[in-house]
PDB file of N, CA and C in Angstrom:
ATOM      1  N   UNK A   1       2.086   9.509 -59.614  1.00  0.00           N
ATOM      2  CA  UNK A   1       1.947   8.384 -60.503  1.00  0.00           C
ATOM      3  C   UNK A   1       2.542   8.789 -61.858  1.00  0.00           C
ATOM      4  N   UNK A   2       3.419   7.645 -62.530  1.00  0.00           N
ATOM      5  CA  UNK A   2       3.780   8.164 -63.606  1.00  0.00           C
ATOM      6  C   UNK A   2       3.246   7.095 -64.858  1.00  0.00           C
ATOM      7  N   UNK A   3       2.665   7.616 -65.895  1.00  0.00           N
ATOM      8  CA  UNK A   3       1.941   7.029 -66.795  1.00  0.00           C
ATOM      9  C   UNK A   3       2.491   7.075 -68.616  1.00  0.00           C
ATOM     10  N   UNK A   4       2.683   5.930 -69.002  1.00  0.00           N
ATOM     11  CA  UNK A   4       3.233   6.548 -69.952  1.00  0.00           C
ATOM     12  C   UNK A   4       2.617   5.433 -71.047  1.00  0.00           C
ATOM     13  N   UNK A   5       1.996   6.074 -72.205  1.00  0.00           N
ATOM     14  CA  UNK A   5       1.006   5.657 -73.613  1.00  0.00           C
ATOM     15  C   UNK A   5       2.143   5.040 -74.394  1.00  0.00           C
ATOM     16  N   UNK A   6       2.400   4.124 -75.101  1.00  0.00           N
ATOM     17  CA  UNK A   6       2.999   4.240 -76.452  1.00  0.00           C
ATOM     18  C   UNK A   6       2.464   3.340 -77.789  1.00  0.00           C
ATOM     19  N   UNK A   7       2.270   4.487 -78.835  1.00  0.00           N
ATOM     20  CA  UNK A   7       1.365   3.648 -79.710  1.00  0.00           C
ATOM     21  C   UNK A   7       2.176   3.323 -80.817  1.00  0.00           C
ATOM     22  N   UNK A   8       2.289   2.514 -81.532  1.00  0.00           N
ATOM     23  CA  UNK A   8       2.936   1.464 -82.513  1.00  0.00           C
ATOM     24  C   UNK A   8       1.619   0.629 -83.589  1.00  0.00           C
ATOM     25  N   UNK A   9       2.470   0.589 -84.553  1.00  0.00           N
ATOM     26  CA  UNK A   9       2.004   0.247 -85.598  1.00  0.00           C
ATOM     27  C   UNK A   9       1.146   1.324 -86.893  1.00  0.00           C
ATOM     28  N   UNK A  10       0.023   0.560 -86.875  1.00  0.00           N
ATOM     29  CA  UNK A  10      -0.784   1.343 -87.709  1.00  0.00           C
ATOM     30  C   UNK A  10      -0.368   1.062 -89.529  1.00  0.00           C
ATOM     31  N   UNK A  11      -0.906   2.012 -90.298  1.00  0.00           N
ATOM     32  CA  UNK A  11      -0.615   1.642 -91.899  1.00  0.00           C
ATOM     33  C   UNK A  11       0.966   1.993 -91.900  1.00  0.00           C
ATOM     34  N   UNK A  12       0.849   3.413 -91.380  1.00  0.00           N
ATOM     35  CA  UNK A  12       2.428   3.705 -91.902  1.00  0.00           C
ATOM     36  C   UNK A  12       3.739   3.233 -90.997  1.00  0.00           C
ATOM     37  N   UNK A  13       3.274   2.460 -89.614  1.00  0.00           N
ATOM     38  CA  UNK A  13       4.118   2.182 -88.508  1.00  0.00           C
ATOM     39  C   UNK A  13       4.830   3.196 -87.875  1.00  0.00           C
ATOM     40  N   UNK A  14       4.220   4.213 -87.367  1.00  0.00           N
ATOM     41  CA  UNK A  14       4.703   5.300 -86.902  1.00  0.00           C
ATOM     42  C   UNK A  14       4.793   4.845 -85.265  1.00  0.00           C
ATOM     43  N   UNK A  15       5.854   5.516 -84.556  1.00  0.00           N
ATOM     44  CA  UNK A  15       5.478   5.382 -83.169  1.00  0.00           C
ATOM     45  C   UNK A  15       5.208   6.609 -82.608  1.00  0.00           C
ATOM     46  N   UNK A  16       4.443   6.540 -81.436  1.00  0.00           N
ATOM     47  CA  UNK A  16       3.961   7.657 -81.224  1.00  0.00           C
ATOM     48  C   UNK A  16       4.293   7.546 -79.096  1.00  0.00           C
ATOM     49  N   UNK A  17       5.011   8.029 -78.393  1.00  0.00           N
ATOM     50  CA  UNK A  17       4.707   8.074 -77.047  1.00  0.00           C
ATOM     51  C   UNK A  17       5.231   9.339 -75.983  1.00  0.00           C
ATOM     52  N   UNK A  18       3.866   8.971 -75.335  1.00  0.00           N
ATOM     53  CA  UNK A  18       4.132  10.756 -74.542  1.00  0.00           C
ATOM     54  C   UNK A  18       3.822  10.022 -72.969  1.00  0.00           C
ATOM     55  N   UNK A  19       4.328  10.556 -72.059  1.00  0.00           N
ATOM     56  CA  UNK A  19       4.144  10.403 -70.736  1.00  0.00           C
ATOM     57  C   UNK A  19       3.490  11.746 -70.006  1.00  0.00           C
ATOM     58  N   UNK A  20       3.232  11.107 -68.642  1.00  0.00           N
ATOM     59  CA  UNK A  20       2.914  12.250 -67.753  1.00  0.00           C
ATOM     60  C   UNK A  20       2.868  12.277 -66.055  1.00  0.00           C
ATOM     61  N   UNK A  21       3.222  12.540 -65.427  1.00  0.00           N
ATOM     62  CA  UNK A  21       3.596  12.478 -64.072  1.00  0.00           C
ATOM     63  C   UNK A  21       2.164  13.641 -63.196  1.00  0.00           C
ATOM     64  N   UNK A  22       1.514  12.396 -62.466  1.00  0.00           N
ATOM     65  CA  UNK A  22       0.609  13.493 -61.914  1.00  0.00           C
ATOM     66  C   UNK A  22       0.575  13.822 -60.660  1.00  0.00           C
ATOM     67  N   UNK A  23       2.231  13.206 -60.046  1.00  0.00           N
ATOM     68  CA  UNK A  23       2.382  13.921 -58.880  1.00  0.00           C
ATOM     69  C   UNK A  23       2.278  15.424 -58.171  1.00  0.00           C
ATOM     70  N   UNK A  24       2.684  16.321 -59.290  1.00  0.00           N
ATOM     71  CA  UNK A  24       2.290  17.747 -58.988  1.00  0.00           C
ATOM     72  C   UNK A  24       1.376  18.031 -59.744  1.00  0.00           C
ATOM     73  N   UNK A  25       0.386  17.614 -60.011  1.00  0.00           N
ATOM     74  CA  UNK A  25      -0.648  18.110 -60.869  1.00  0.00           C
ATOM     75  C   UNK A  25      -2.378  18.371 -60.024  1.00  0.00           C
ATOM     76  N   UNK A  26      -2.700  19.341 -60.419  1.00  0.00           N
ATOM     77  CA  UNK A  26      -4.103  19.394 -59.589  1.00  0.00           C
ATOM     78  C   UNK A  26      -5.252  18.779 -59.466  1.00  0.00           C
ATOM     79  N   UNK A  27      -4.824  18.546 -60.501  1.00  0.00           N
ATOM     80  CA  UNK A  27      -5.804  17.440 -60.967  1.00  0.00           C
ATOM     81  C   UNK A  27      -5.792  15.797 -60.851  1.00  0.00           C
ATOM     82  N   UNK A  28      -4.550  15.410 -60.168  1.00  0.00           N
ATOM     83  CA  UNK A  28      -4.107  14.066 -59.908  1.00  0.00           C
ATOM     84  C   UNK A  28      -4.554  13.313 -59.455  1.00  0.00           C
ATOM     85  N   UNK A  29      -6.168  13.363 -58.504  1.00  0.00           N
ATOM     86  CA  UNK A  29      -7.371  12.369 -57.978  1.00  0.00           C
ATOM     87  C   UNK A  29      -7.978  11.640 -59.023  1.00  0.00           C
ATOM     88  N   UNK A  30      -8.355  13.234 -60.169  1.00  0.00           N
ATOM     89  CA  UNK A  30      -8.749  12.538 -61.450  1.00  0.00           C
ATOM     90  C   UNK A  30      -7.590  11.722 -62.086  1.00  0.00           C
ATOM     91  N   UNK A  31      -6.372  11.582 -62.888  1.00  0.00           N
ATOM     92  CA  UNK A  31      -5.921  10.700 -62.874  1.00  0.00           C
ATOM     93  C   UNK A  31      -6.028   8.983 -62.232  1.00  0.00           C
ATOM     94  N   UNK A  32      -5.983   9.306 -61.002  1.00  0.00           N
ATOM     95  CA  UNK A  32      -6.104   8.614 -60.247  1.00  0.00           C
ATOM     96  C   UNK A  32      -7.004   7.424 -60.543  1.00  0.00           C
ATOM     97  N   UNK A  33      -8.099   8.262 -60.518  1.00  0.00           N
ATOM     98  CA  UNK A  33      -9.690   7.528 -60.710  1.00  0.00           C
ATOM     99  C   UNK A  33      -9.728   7.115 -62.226  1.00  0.00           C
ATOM    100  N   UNK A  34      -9.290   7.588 -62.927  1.00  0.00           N
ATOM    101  CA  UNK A  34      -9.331   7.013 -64.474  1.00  0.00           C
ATOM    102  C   UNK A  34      -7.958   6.042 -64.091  1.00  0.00           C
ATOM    103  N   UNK A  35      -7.116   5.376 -63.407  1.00  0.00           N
ATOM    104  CA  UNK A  35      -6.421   4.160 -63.822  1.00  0.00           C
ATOM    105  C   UNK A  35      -7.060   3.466 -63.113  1.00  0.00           C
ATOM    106  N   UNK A  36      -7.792   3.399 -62.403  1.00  0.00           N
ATOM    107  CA  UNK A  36      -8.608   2.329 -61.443  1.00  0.00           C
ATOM    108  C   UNK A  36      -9.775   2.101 -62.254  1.00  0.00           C
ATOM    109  N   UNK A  37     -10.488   2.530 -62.655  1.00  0.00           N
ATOM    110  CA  UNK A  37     -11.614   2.317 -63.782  1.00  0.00           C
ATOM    111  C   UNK A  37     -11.184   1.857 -64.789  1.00  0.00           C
ATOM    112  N   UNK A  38      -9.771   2.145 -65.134  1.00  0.00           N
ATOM    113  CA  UNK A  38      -9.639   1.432 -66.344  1.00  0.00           C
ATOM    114  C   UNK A  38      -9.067  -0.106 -66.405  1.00  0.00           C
ATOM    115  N   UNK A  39      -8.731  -0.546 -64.782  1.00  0.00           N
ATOM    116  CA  UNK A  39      -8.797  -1.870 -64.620  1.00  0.00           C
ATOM    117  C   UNK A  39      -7.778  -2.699 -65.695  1.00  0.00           C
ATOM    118  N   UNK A  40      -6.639  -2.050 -65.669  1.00  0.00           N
ATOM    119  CA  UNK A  40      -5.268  -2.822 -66.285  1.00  0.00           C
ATOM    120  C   UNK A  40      -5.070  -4.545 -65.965  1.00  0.00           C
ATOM    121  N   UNK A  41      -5.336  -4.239 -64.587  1.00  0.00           N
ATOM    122  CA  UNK A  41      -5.028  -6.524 -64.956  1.00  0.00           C
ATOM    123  C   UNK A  41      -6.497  -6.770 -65.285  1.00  0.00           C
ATOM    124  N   UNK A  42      -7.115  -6.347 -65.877  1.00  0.00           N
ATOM    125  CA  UNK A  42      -7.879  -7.146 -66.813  1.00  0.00           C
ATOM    126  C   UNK A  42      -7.941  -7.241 -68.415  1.00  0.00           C
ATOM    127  N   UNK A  43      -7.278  -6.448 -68.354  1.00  0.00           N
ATOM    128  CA  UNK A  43      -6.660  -6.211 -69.962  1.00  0.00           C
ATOM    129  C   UNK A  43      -6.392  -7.493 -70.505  1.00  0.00           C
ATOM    130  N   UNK A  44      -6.809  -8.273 -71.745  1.00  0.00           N
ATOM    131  CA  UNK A  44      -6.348  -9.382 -71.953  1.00  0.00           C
ATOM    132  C   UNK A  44      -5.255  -8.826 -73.252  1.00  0.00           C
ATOM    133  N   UNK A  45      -4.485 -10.634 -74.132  1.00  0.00           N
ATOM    134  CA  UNK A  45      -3.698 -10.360 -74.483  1.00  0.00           C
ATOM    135  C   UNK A  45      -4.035  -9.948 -75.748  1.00  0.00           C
ATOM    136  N   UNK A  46      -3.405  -8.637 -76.698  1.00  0.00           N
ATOM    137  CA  UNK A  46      -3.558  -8.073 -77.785  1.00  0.00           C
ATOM    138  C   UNK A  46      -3.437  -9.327 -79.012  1.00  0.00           C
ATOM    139  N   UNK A  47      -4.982  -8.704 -79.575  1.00  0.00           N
ATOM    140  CA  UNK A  47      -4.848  -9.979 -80.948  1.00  0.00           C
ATOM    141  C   UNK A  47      -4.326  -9.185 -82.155  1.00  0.00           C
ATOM    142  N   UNK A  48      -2.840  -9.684 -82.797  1.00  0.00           N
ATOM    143  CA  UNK A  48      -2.733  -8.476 -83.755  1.00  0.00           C
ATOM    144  C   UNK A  48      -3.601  -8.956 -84.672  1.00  0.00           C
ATOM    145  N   UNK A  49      -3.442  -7.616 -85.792  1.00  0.00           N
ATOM    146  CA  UNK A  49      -3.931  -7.256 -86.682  1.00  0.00           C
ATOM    147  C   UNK A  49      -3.645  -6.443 -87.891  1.00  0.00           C
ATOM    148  N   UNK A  50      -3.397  -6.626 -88.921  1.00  0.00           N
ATOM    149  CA  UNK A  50      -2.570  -5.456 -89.778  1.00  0.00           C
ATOM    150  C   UNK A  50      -3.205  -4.194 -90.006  1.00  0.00           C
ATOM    151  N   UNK A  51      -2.294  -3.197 -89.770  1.00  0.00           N
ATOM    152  CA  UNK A  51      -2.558  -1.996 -90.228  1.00  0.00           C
ATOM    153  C   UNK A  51      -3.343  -1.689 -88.601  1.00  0.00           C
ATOM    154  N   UNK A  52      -3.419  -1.886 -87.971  1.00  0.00           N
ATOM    155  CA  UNK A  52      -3.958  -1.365 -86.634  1.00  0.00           C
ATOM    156  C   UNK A  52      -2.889  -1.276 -85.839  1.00  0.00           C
ATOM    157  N   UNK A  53      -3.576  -0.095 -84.741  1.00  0.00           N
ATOM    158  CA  UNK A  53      -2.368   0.449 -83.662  1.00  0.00           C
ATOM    159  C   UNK A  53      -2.143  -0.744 -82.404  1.00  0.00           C
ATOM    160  N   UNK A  54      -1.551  -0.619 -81.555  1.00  0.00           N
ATOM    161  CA  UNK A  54      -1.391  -1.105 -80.699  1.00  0.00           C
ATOM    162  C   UNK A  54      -0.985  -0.164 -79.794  1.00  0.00           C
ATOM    163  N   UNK A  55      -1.411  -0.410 -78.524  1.00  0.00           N
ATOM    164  CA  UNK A  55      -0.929   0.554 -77.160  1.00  0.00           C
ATOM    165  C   UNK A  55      -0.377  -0.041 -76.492  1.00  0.00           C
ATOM    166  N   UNK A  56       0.474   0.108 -75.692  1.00  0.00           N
ATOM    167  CA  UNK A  56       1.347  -0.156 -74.318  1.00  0.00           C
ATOM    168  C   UNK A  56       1.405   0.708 -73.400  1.00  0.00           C
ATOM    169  N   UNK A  57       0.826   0.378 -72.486  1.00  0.00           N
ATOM    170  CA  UNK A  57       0.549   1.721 -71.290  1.00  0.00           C
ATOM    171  C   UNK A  57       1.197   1.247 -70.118  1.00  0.00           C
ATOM    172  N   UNK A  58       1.981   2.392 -69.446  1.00  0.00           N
ATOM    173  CA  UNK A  58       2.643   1.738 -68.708  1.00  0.00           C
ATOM    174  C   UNK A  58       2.277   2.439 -67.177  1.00  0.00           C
ATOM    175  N   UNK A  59       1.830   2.097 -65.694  1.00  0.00           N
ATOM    176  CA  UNK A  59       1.786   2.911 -64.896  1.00  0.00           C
ATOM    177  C   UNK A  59       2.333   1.765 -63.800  1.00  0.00           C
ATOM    178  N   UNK A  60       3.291   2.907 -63.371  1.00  0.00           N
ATOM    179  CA  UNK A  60       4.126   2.497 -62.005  1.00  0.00           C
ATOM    180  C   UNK A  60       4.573   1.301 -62.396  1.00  0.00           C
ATOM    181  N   UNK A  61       5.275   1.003 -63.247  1.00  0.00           N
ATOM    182  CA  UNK A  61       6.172  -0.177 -63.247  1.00  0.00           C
ATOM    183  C   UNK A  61       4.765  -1.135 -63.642  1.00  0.00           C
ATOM    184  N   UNK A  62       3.493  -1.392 -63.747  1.00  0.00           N
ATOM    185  CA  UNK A  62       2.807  -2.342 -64.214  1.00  0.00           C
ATOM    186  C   UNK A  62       2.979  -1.607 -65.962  1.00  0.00           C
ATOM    187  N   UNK A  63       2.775  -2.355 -66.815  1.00  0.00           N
ATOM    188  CA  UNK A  63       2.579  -2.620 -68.154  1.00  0.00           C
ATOM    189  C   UNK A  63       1.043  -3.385 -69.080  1.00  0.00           C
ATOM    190  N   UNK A  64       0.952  -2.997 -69.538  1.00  0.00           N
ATOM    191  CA  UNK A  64      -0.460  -3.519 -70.131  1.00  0.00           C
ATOM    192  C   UNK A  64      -0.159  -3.369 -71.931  1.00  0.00           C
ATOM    193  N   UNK A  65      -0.249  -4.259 -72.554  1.00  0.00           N
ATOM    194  CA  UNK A  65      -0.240  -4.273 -73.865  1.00  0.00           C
ATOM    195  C   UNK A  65      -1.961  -4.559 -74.987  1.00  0.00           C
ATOM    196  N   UNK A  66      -2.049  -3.402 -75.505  1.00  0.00           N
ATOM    197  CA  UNK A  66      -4.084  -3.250 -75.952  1.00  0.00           C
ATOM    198  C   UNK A  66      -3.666  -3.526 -77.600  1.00  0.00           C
ATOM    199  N   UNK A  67      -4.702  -4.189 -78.320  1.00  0.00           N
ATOM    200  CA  UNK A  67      -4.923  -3.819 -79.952  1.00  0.00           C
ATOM    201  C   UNK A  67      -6.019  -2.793 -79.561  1.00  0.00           C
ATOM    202  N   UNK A  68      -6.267  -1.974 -80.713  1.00  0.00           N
ATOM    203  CA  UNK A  68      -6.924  -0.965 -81.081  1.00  0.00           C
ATOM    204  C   UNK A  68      -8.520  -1.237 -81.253  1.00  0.00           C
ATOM    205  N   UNK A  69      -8.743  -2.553 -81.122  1.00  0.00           N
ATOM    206  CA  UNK A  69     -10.245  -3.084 -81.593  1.00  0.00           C
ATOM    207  C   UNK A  69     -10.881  -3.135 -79.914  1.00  0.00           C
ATOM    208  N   UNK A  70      -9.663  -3.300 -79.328  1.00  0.00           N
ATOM    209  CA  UNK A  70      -9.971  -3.921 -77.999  1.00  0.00           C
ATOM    210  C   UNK A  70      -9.689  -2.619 -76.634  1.00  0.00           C
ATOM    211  N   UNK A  71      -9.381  -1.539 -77.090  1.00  0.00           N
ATOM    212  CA  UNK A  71      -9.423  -0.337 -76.936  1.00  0.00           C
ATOM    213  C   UNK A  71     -10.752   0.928 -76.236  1.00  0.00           C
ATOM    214  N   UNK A  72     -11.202   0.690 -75.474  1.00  0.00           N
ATOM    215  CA  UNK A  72     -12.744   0.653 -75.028  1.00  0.00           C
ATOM    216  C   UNK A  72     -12.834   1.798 -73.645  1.00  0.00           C
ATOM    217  N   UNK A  73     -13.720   2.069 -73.570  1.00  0.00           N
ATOM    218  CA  UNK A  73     -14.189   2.865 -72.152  1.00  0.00           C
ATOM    219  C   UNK A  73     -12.766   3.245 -71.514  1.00  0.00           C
ATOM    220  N   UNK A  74     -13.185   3.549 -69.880  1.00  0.00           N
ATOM    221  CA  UNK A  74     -11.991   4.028 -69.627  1.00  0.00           C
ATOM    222  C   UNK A  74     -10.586   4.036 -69.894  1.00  0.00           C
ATOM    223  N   UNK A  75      -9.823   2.791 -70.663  1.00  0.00           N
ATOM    224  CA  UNK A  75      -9.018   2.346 -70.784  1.00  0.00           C
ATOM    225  C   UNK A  75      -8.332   3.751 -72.060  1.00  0.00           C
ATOM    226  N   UNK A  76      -9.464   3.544 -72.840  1.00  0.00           N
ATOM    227  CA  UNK A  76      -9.422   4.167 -74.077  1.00  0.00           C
ATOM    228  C   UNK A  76      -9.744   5.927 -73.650  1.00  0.00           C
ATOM    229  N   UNK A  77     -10.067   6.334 -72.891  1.00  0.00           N
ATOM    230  CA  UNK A  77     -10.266   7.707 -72.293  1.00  0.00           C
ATOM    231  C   UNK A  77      -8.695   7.661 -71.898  1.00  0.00           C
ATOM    232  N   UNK A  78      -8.283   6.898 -71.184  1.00  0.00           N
ATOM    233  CA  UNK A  78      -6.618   7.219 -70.461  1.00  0.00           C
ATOM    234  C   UNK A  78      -5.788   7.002 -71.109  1.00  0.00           C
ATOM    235  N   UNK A  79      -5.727   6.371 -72.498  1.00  0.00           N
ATOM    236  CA  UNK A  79      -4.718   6.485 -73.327  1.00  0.00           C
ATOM    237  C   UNK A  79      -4.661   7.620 -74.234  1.00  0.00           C
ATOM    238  N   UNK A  80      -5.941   8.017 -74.495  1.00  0.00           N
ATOM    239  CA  UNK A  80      -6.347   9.307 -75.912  1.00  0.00           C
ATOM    240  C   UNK A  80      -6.112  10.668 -74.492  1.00  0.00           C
ATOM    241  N   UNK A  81      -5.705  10.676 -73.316  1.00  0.00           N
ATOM    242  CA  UNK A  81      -5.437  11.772 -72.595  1.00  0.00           C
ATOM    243  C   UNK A  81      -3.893  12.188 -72.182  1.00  0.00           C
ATOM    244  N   UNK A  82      -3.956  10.848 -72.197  1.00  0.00           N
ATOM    245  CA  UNK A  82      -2.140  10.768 -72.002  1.00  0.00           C
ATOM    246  C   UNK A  82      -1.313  11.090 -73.502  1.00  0.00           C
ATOM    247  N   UNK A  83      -1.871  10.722 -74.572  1.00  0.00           N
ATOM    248  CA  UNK A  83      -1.497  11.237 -76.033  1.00  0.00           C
ATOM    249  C   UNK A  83      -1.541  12.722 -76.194  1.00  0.00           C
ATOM    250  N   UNK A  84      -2.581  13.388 -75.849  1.00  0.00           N
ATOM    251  CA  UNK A  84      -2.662  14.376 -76.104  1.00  0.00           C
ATOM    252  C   UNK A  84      -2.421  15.692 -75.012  1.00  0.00           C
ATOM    253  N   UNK A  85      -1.849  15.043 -74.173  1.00  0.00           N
ATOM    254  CA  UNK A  85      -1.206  16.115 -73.191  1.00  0.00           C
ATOM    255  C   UNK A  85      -0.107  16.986 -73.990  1.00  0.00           C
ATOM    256  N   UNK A  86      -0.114  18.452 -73.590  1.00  0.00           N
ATOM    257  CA  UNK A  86       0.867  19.449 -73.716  1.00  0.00           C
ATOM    258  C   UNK A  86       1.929  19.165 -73.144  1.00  0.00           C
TER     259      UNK A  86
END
């Protein structure tokens, strides 16, 4: 599975995006289980807002677009993991 975060906006409008492929990874069940919990077609549509981030997460060709208010439980675990991967 290939997963990829990208965050936009914010005060200073920085972009920020990192991917990650957890086909060879050992850990790739967990992956797994955090995009199914995090339940992407239910994501509704981002209300902007100034000075807040926005996410776009992208797995396997589906897309999901989040504001930062609306940013929550698993959804919000799989984006702050995918950011901060090595």
């Amino acid at each position: 599975m290939h997963i990829t975060v990208t965050r936009t906006g914010g005060f200073a409008g920085l972009r920020l995006q990192r991917s990650v492929d957890t086909a060879q990874r050992a850990d790739a069940s967990e992956w797994d289980e955090l995009v199914k919990t995090a339940r992407l077609d239910s994501v509704s549509r981002p209300k902007n807002k100034p000075d807040r981030f926005t996410y776009r997460v992208e797995v396997d060709g589906r897309t999901v677009t989040v504001a930062e208010p609306d940013l929550h439980g698993p959804l919000h675990t799989l984006v702050e993991r995918v950011l901060h991967q090595e």
